[in-house]
C-alpha atoms as a PDB file:
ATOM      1  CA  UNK A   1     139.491  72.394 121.033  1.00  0.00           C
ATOM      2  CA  UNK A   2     140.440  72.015 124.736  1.00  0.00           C
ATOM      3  CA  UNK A   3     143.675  74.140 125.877  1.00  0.00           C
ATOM      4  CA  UNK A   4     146.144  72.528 127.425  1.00  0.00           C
ATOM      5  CA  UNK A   5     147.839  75.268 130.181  1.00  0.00           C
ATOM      6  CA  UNK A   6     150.825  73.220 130.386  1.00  0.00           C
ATOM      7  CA  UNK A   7     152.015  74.276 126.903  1.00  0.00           C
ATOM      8  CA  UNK A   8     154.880  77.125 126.640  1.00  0.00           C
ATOM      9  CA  UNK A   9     153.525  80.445 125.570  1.00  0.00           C
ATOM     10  CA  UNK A  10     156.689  81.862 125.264  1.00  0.00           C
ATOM     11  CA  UNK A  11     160.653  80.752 125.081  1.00  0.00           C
ATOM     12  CA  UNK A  12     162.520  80.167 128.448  1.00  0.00           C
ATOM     13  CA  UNK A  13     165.467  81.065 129.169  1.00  0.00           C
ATOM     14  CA  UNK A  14     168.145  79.818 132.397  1.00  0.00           C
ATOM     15  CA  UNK A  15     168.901  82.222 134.695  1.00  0.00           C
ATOM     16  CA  UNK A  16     170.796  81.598 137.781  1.00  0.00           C
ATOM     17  CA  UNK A  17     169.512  78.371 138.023  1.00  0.00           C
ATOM     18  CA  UNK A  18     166.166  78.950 137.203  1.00  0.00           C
ATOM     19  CA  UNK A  19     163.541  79.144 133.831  1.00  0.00           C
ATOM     20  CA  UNK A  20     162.196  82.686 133.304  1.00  0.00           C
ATOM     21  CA  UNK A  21     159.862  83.539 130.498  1.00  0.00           C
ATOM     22  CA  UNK A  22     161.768  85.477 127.741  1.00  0.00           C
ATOM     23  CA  UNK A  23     161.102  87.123 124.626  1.00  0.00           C
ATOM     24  CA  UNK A  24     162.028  85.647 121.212  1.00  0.00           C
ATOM     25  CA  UNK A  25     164.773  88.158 120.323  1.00  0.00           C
ATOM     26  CA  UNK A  26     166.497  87.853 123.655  1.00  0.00           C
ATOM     27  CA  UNK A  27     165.997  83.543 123.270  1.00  0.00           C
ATOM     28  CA  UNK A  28     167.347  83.752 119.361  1.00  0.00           C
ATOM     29  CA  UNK A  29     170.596  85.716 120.642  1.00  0.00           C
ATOM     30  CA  UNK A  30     171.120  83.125 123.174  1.00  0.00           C
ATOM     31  CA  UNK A  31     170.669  80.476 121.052  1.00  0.00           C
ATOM     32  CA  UNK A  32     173.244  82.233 118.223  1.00  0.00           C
ATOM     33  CA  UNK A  33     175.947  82.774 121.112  1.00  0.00           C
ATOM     34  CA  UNK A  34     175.817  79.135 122.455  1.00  0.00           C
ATOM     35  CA  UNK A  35     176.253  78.001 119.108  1.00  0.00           C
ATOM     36  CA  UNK A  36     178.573  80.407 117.482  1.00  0.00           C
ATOM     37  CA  UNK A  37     182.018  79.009 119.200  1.00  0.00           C
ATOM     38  CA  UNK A  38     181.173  75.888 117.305  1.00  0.00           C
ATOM     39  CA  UNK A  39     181.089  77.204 113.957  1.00  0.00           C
ATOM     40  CA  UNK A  40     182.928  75.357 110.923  1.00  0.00           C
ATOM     41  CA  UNK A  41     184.759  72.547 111.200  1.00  0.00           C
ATOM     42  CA  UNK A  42     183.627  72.074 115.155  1.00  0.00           C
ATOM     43  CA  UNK A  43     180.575  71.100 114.185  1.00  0.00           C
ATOM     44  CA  UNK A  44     179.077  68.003 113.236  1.00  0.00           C
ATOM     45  CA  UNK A  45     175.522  66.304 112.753  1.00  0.00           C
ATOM     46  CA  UNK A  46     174.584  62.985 112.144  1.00  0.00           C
ATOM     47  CA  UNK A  47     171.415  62.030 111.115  1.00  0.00           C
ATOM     48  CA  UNK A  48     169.401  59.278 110.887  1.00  0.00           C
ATOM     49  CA  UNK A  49     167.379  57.323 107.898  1.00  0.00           C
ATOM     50  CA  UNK A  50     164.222  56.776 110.636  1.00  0.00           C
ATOM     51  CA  UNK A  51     163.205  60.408 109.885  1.00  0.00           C
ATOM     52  CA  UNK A  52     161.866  62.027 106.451  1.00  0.00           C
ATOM     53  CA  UNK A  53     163.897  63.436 103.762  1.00  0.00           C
ATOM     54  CA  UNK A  54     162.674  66.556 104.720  1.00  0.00           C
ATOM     55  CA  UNK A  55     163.673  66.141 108.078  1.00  0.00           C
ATOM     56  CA  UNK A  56     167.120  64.917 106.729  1.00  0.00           C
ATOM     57  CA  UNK A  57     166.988  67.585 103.981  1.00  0.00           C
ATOM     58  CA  UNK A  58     166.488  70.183 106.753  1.00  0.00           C
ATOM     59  CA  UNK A  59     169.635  69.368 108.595  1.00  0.00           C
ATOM     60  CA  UNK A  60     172.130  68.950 106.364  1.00  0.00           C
ATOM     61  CA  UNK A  61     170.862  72.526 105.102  1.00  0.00           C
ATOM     62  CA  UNK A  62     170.794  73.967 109.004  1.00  0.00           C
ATOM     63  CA  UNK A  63     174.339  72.228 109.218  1.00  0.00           C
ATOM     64  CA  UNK A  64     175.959  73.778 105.665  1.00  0.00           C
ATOM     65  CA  UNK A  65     174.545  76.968 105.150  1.00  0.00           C
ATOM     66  CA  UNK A  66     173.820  77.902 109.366  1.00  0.00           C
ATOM     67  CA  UNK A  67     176.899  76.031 110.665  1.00  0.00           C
ATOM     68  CA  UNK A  68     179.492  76.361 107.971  1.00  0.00           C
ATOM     69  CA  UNK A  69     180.315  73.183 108.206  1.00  0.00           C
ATOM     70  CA  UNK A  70     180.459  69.999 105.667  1.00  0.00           C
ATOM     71  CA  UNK A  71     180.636  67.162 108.059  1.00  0.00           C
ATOM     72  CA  UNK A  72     177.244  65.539 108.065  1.00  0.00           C
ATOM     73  CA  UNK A  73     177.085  61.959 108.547  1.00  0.00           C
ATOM     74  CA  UNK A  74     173.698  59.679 108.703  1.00  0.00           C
ATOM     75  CA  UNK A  75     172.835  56.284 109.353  1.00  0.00           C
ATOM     76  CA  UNK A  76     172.043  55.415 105.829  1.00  0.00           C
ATOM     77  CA  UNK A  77     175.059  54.611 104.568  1.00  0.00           C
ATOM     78  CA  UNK A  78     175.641  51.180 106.748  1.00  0.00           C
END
């Protein structure tokens, strides 16, 4: 198998400006504050009927139990 070195080894993270490697607890907690002021009914996903059910599946579930919030829309229905 032939290794590519232009894949991540680790999560980035922004700092002033700039991408600094990071570790994964640090990157989660970042990720959880960015997203925590949009908790509930801020959020919304729509999702599309090109991807699998699991894929679907997946983000309603991400969306409901993660998010808190019930307002998930896809493609399918038009």
């Amino acid at each position: 198998m032939k290794r590519s070195y232009s894949r991540l080894t680790s999560p980035l993270v922004r700092e002033s400006g700039d991408l600094r490697p990071a570790g994964y607890e640090e990157a989660m907690e970042r990720i959880v504050s960015g997203l925590r002021p949009h908790m509930g009914d801020a959020f919304g996903l729509f999702s599309c009927s090109k991807a699998t059910n699991e894929t679907n599946y997946m983000a309603q579930k991400f969306a409901r139990m993660v998010m808190g919030s019930n307002n998930i829309d896809s493609c399918n229905r038009t």
